[in-house]
N, C-alpha and C. Protein backbone atom coordinates (compact mmCIF):
# COMPACT_ATOMS: atom_id res chain seq x y z
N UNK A 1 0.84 -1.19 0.00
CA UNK A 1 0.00 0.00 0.00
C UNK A 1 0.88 1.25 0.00
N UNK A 2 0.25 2.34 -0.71
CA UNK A 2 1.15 3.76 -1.05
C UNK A 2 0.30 4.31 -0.30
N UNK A 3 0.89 5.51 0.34
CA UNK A 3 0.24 6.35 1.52
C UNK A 3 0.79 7.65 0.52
N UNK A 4 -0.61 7.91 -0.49
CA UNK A 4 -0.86 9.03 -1.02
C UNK A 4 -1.68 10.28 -0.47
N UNK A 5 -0.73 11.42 -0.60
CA UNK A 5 -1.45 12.66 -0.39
C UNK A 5 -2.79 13.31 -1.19
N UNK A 6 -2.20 13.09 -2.66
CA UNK A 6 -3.38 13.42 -3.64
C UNK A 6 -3.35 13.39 -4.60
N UNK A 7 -4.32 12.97 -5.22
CA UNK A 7 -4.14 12.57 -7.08
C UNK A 7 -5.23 13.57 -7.81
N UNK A 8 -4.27 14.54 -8.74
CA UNK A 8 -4.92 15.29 -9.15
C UNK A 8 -4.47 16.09 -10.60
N UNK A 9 -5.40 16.61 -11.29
CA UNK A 9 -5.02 17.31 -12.66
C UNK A 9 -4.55 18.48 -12.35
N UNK A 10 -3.53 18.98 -13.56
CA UNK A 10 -2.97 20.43 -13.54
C UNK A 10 -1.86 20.90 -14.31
N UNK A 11 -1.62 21.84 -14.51
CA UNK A 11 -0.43 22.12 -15.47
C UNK A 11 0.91 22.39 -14.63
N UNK A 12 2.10 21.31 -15.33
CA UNK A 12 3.67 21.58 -14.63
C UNK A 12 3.47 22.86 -14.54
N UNK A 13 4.36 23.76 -13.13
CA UNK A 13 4.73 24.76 -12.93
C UNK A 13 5.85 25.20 -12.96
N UNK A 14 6.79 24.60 -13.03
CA UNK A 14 7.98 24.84 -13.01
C UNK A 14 9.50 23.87 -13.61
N UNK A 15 10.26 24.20 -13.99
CA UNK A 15 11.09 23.30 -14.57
C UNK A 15 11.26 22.97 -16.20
N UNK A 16 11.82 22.20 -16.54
CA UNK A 16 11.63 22.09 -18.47
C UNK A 16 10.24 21.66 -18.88
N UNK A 17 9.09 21.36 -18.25
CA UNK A 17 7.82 21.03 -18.70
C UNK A 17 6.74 22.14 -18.17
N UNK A 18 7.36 23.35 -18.07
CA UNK A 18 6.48 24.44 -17.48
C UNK A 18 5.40 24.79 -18.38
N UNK A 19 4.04 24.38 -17.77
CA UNK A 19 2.91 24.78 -19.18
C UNK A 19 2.10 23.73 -19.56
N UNK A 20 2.71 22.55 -19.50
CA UNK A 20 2.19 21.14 -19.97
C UNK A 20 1.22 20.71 -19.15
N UNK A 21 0.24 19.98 -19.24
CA UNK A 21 -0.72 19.63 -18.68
C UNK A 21 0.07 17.59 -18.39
N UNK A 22 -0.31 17.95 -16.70
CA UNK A 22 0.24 17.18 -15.76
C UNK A 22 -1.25 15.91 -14.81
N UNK A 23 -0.99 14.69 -14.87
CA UNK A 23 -1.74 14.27 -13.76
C UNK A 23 -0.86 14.14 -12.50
N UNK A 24 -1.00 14.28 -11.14
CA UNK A 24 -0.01 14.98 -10.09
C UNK A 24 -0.22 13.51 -9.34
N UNK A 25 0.41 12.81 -8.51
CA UNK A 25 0.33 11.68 -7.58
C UNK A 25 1.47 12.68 -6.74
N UNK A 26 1.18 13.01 -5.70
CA UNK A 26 1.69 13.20 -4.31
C UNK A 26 1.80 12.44 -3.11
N UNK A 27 2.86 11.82 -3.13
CA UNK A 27 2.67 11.38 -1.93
C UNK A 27 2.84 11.76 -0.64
N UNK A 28 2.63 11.26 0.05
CA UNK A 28 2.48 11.53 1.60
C UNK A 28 4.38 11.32 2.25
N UNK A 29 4.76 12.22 3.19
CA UNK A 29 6.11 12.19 3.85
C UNK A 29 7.58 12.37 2.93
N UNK A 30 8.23 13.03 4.15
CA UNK A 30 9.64 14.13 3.40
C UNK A 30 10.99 12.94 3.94
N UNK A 31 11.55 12.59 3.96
CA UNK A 31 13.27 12.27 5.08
C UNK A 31 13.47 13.45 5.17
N UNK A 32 13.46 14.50 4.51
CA UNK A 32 14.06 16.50 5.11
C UNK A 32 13.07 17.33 5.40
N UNK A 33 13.65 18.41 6.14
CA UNK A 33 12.32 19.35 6.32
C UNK A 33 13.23 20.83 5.82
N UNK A 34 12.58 21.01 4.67
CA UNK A 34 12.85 22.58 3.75
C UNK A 34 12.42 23.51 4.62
N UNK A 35 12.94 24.57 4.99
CA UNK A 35 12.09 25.27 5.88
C UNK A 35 11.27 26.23 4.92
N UNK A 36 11.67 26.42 3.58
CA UNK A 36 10.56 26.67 2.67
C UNK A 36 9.51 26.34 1.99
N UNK A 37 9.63 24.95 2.83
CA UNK A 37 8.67 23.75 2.35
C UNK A 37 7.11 24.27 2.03
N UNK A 38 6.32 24.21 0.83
CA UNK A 38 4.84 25.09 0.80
C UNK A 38 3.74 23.97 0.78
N UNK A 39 4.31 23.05 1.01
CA UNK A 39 3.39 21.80 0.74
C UNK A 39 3.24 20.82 1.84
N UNK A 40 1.69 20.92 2.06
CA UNK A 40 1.42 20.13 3.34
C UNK A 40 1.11 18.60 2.38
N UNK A 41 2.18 17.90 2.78
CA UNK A 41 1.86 16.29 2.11
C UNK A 41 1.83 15.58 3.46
N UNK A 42 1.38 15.93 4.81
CA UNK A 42 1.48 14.47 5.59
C UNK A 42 -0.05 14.05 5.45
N UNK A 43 -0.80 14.47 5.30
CA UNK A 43 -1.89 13.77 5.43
C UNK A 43 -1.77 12.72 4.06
N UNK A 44 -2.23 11.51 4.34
CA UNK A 44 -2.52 10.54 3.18
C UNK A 44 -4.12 10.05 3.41
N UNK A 45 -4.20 8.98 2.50
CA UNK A 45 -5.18 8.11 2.17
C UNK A 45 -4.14 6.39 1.62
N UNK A 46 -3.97 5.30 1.94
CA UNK A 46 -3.64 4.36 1.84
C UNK A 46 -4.26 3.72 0.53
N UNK A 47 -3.62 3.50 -0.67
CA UNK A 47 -3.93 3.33 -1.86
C UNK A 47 -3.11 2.20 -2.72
N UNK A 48 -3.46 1.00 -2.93
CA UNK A 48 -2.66 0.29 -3.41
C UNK A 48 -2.58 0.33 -4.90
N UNK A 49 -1.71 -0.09 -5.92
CA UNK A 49 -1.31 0.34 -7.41
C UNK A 49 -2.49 0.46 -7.88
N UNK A 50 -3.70 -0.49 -7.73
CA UNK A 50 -4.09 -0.83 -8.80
C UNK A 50 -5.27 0.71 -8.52
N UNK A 51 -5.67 0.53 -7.18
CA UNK A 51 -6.37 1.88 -6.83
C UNK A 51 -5.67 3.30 -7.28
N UNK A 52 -4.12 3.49 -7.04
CA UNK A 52 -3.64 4.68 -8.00
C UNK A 52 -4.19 4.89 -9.64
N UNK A 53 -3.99 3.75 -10.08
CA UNK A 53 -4.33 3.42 -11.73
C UNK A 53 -5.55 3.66 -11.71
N UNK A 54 -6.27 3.16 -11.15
CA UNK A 54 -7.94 3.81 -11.58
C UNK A 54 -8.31 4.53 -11.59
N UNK A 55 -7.76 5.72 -10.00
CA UNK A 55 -7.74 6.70 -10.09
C UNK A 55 -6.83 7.92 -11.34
N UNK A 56 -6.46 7.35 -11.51
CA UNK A 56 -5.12 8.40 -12.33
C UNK A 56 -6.11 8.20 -13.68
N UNK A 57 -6.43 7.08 -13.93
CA UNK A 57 -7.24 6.69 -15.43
C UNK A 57 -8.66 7.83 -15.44
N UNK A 58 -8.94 7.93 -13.85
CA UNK A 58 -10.61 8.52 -14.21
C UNK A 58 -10.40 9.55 -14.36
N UNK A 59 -8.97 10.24 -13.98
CA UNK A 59 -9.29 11.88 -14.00
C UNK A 59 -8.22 12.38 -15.34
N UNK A 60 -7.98 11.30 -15.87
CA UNK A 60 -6.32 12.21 -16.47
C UNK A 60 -6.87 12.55 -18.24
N UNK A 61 -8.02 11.99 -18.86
CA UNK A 61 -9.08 12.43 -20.06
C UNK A 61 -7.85 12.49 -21.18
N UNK A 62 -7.48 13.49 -22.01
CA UNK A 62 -6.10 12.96 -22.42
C UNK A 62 -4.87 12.98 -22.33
N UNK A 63 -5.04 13.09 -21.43
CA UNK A 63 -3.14 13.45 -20.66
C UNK A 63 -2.37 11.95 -20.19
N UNK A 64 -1.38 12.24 -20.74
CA UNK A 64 -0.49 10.99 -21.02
C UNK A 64 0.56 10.66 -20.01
N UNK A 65 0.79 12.07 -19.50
CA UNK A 65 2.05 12.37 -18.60
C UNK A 65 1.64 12.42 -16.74
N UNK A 66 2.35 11.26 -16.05
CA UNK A 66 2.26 11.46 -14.67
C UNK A 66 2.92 12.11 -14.16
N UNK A 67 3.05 13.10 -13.00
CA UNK A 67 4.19 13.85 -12.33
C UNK A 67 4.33 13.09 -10.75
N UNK A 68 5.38 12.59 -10.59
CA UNK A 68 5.03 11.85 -9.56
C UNK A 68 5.88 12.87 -8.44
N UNK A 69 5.62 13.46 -6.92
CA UNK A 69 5.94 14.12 -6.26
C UNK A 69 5.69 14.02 -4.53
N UNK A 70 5.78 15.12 -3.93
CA UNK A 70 5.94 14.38 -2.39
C UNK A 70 5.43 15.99 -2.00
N UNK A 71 6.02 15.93 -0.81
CA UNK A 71 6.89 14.99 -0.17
C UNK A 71 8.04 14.55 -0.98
N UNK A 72 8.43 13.21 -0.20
CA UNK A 72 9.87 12.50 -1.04
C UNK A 72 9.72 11.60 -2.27
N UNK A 73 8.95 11.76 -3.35
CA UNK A 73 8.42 10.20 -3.74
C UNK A 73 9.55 8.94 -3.36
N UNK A 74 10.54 8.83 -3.53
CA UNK A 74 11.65 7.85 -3.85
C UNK A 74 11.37 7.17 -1.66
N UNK A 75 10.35 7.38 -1.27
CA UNK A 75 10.24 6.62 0.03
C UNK A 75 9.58 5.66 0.15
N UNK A 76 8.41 5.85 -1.51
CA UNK A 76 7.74 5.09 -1.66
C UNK A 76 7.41 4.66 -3.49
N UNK A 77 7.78 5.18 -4.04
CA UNK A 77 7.94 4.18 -5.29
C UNK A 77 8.80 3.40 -5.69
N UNK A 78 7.91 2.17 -6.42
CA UNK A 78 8.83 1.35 -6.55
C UNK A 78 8.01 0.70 -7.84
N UNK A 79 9.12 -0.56 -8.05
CA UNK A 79 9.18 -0.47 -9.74
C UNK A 79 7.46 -1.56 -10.12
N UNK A 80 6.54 -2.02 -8.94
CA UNK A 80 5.39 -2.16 -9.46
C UNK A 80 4.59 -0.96 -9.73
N UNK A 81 4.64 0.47 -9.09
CA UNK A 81 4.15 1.46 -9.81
C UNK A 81 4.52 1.92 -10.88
N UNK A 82 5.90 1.86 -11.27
CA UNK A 82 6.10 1.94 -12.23
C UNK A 82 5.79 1.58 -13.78
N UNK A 83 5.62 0.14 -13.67
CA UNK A 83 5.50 -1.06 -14.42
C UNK A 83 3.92 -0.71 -14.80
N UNK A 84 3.29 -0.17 -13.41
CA UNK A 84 1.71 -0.26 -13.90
C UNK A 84 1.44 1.36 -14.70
N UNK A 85 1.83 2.19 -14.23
CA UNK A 85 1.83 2.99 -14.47
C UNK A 85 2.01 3.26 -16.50
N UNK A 86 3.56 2.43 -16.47
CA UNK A 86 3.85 2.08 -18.10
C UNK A 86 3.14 1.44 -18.68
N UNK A 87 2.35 0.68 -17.91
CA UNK A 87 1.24 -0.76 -18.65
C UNK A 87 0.10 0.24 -18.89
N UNK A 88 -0.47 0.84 -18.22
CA UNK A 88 -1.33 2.09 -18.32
C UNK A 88 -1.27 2.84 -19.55
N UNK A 89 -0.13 3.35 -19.69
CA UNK A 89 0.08 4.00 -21.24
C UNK A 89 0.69 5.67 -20.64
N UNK A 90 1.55 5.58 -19.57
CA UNK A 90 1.69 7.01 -18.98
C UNK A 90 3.13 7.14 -19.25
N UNK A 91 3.59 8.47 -19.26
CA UNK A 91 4.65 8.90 -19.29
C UNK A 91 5.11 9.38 -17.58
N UNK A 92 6.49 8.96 -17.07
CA UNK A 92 6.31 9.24 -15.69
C UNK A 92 7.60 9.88 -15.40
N UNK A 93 7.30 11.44 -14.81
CA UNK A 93 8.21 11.61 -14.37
C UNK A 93 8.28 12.19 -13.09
N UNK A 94 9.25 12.15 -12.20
CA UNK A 94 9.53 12.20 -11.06
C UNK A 94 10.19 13.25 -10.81
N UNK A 95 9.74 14.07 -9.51
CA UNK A 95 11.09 14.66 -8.85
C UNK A 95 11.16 14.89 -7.52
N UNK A 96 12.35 14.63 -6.95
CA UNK A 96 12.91 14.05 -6.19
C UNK A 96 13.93 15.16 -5.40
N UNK A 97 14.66 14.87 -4.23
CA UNK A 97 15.58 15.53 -3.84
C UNK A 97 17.22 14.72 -3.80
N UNK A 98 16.74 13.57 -4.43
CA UNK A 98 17.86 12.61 -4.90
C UNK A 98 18.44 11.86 -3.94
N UNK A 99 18.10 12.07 -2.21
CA UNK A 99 18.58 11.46 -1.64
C UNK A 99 18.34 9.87 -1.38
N UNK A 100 17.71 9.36 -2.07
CA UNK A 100 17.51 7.89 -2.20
C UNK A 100 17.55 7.39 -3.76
N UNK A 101 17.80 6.22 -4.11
CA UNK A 101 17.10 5.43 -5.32
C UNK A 101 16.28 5.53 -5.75
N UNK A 102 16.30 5.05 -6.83
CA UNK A 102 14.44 5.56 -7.61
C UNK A 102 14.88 4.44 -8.64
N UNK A 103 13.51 3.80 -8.42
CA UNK A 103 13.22 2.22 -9.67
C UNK A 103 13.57 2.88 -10.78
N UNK A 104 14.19 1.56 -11.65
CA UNK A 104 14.60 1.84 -12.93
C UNK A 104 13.15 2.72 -13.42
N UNK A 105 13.90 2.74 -14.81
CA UNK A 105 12.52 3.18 -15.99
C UNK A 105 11.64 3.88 -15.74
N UNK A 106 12.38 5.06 -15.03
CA UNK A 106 11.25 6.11 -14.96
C UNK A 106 11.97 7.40 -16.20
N UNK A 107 10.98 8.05 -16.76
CA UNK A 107 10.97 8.72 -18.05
C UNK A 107 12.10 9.76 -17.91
N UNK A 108 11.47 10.52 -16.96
CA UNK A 108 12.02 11.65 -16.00
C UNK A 108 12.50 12.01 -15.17
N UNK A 109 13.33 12.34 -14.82
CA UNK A 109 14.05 12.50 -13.08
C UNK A 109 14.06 14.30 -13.20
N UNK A 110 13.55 14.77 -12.67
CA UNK A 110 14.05 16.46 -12.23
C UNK A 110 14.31 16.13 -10.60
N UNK A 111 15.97 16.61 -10.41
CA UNK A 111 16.48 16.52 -9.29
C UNK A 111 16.55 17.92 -8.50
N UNK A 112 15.93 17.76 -7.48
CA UNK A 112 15.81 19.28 -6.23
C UNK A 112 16.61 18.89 -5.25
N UNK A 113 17.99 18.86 -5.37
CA UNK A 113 19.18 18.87 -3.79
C UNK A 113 18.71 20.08 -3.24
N UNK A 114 18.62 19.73 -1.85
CA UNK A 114 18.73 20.52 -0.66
C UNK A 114 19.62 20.44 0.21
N UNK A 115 20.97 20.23 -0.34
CA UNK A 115 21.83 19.50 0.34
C UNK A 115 22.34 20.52 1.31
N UNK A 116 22.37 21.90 0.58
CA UNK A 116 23.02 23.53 1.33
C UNK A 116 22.09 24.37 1.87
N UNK A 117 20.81 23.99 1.62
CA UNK A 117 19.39 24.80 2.12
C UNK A 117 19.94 25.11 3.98
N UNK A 118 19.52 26.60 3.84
CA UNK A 118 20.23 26.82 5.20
C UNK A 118 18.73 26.37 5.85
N UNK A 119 18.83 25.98 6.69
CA UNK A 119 17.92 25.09 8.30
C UNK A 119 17.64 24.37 7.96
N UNK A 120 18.29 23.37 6.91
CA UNK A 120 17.64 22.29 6.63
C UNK A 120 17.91 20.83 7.84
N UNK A 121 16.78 19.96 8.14
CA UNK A 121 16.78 19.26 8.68
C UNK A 121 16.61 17.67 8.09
N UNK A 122 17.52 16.75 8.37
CA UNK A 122 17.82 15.68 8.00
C UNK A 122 19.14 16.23 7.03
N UNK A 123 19.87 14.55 6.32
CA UNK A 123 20.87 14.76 5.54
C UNK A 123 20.01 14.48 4.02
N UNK A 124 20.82 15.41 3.62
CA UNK A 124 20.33 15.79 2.11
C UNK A 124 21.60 15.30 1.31
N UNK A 125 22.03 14.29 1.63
CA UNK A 125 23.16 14.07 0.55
C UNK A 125 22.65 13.40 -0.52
N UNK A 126 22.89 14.02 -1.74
CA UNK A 126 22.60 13.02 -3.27
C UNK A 126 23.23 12.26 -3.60
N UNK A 127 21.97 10.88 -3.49
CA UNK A 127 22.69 9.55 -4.09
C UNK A 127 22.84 9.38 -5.51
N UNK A 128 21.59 10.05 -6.24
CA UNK A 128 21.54 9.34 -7.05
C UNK A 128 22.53 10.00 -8.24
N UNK A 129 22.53 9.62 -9.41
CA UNK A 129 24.27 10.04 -10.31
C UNK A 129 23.71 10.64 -11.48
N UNK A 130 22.52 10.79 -11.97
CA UNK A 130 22.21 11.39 -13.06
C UNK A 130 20.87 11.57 -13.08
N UNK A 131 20.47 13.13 -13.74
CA UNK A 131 18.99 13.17 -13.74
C UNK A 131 18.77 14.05 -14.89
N UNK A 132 17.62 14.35 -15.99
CA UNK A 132 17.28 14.78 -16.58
C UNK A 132 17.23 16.37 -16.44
N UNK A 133 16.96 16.85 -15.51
CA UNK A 133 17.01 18.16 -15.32
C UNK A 133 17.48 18.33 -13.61
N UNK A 134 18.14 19.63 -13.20
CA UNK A 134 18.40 19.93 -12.15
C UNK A 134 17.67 21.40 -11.85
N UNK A 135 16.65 21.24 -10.64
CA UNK A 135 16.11 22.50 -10.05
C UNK A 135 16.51 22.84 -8.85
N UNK A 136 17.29 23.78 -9.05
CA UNK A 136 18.23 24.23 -7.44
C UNK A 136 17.42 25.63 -7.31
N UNK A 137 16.93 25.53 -6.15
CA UNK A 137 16.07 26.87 -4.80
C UNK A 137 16.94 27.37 -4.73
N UNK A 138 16.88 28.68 -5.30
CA UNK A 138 18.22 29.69 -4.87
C UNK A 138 17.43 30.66 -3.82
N UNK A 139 18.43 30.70 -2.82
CA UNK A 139 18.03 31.72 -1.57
C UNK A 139 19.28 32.22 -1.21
N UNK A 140 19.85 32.39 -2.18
CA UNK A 140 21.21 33.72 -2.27
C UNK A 140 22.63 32.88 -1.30
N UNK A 141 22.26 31.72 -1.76
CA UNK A 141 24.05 30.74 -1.36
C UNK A 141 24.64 31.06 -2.26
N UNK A 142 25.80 31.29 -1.70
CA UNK A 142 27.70 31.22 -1.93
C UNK A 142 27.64 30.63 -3.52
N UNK A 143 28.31 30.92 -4.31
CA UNK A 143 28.53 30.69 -6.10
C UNK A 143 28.84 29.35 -5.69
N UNK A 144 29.59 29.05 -4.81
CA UNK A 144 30.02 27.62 -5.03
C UNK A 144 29.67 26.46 -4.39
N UNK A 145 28.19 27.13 -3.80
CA UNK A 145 26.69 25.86 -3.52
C UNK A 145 25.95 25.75 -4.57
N UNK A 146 26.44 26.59 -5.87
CA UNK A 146 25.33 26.59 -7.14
C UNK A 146 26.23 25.64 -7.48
N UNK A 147 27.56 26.12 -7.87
CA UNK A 147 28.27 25.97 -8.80
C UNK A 147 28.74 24.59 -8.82
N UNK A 148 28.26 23.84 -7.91
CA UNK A 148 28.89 22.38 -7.77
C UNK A 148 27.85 21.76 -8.62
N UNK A 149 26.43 22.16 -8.39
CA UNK A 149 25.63 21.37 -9.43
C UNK A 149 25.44 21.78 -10.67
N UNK A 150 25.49 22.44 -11.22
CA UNK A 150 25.97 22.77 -12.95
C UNK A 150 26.53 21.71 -13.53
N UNK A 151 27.95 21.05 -12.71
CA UNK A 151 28.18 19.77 -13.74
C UNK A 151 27.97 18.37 -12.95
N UNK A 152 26.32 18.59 -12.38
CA UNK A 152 25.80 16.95 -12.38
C UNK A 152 25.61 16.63 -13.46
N UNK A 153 25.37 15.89 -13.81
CA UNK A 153 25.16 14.76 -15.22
C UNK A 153 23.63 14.98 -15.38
N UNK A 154 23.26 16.31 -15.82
CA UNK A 154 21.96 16.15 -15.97
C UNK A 154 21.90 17.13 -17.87
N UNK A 155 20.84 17.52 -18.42
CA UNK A 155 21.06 17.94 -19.57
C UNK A 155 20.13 19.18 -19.61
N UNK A 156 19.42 19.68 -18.37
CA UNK A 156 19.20 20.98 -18.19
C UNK A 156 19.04 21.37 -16.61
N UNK A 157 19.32 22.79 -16.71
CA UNK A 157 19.98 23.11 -15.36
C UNK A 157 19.05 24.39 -14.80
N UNK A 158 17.87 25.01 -13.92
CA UNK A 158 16.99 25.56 -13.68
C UNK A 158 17.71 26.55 -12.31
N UNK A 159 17.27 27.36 -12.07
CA UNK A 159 17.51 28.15 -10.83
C UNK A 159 16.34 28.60 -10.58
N UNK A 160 15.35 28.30 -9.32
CA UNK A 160 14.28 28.79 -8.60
C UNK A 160 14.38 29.70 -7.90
N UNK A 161 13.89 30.94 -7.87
CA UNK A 161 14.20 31.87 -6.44
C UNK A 161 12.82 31.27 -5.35
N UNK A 162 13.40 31.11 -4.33
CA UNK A 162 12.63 30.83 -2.94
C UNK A 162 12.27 31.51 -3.19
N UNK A 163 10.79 30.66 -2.59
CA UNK A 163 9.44 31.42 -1.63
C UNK A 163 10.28 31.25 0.09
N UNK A 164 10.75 32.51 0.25
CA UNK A 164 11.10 32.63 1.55
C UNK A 164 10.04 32.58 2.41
N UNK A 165 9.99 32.11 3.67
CA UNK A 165 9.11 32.61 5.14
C UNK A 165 8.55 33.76 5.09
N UNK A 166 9.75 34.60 5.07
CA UNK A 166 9.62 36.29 5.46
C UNK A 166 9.32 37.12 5.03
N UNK A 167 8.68 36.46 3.58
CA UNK A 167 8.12 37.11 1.99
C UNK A 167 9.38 38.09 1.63
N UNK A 168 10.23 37.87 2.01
CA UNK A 168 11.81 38.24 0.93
C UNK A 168 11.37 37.66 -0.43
N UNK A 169 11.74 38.62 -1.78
CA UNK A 169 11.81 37.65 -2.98
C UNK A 169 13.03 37.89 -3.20
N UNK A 170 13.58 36.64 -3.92
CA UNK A 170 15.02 36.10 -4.64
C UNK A 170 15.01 36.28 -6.00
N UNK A 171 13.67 36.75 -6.82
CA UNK A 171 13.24 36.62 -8.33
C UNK A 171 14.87 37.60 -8.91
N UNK A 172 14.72 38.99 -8.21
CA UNK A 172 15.48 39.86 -8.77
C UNK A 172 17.44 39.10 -8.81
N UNK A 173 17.67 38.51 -7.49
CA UNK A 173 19.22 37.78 -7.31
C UNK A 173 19.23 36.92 -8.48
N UNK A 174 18.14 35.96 -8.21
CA UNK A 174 18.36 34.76 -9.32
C UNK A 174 18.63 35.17 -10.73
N UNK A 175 17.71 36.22 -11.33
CA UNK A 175 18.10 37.05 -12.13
C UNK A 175 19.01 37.19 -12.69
N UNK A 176 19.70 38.15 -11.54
CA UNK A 176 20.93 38.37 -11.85
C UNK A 176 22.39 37.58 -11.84
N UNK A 177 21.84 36.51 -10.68
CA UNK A 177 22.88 35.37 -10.99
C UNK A 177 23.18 34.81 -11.90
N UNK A 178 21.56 34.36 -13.05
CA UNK A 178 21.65 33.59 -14.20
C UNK A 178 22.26 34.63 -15.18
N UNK A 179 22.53 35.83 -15.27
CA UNK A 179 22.91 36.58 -16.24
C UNK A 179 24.57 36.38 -16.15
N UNK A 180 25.14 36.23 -14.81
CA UNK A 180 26.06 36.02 -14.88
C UNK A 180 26.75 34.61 -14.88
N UNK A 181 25.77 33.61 -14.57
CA UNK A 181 25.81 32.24 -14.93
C UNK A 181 24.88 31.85 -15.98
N UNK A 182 25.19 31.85 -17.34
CA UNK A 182 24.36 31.41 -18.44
C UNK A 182 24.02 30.18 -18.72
N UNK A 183 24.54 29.28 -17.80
CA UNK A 183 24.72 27.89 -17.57
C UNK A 183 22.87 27.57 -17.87
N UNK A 184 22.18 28.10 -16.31
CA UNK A 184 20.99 28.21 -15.45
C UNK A 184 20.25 28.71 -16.56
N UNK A 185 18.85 28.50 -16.23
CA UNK A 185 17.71 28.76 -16.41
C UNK A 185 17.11 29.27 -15.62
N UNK A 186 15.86 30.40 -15.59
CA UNK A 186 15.21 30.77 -14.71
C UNK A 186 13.58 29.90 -14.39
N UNK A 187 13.72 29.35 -13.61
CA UNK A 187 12.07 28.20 -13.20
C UNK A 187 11.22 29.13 -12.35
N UNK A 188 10.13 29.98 -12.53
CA UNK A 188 9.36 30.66 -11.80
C UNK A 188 8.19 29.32 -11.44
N UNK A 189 7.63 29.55 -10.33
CA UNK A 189 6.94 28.74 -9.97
C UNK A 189 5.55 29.43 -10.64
N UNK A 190 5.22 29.33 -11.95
CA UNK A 190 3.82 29.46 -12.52
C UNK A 190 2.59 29.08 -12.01
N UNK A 191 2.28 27.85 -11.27
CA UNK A 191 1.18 27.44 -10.79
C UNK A 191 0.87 28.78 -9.55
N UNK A 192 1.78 28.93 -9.37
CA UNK A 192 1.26 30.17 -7.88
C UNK A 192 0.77 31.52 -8.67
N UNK A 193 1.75 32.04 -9.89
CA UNK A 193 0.95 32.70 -10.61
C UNK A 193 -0.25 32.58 -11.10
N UNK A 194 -0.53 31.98 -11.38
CA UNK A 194 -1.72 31.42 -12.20
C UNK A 194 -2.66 30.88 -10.90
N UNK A 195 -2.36 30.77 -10.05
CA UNK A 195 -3.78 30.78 -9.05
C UNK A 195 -3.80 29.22 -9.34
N UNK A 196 -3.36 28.10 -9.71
CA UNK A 196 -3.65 26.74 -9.92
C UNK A 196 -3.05 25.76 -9.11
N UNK A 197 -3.00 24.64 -8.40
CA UNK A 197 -2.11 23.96 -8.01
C UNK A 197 -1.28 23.56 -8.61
């Protein structure tokens, strides 16, 4: 059984699929605590594959693509969701904070280290060795807490400005960081614009 938060329609907000129309599986529980964290995932509902699949089938009309998310997903997927998920006819991608494994054959990996997030609680060290895209929360760390992930093994590279606590915005730093690092991309979190989950 998967101890899901919520299964639901919506368009990616952020990252290389910003815009695309998304079916969302959230699951329930973090191993870290972001202190910018905006997402209440502890509450679940106990849902086994085949109940995800039915659900994901009734609401997703023609959308092809799963976003699988947390919380941590990688605490709780594993390669029978996967498998069903592919048997289904879905495209699946994940993102993660990399500190665990993640079942083969998943489409997508967008990796979120929090490894330097100042108050962060638990260890955020990244296991895993390669991911499709990298989205690093910039909240105005040292060039060379960015600069180490630029050459993970991934093939696009995003810079988020935090949603700080203290309603500080980072939009204008990140900005200006990516102008001087052309490496980065700028990932605005669109769904908050847009009033959508």
């Amino acid at each position: 059984m998967y101890r899901v938060n919520e299964i639901f329609t919506s368009l990616q907000g952020e990252g290389y699929w910003t815009g695309e129309a998304r079916v969302f599986i959230r699951f329930s529980g973090c191993n870290l605590r972001c202190p910018f964290c905006d997402t209440d995932h502890e509450p679940f509902t106990e849902m086994s594959a085949e109940d995800i699949i039915s659900e994901v089938r009734r609401i997703a009309g023609p959308v092809t693509v799963v976003a699988i998310t947390g919380g941590e997903p990688s605490l709780q997927l594993n390669t029978e969701l996967v498998r069903a998920l592919h048997d289904a006819g879905f495209f699946i991608q994940v993102e993660t904070n990399g500190t665990r494994r993640l079942p083969e054959d998943i489409d997508w990996i967008t990796l979120s280290p929090k490894t330097d997030v100042k108050g962060l609680k638990g260890n955020g060290e990244v296991v895993i060795e390669h991911a499709d895209e990298v989205k690093l929360v910039y909240e105005g760390q040292e060039e060379r807490l960015i600069d180490k992930w630029a050459s993970f093994p991934a093939d696009h590279y995003f810079l988020q400005p935090c949603d700080s606590p203290d309603g500080r915005s980072f939009v204008g730093d990140t900005i200006q960081y990516i102008m001087r690092h052309p490496h980065w991309r700028l990932s605005l979190q669109t769904h908050k614009l847009c009033g959508i989950r």
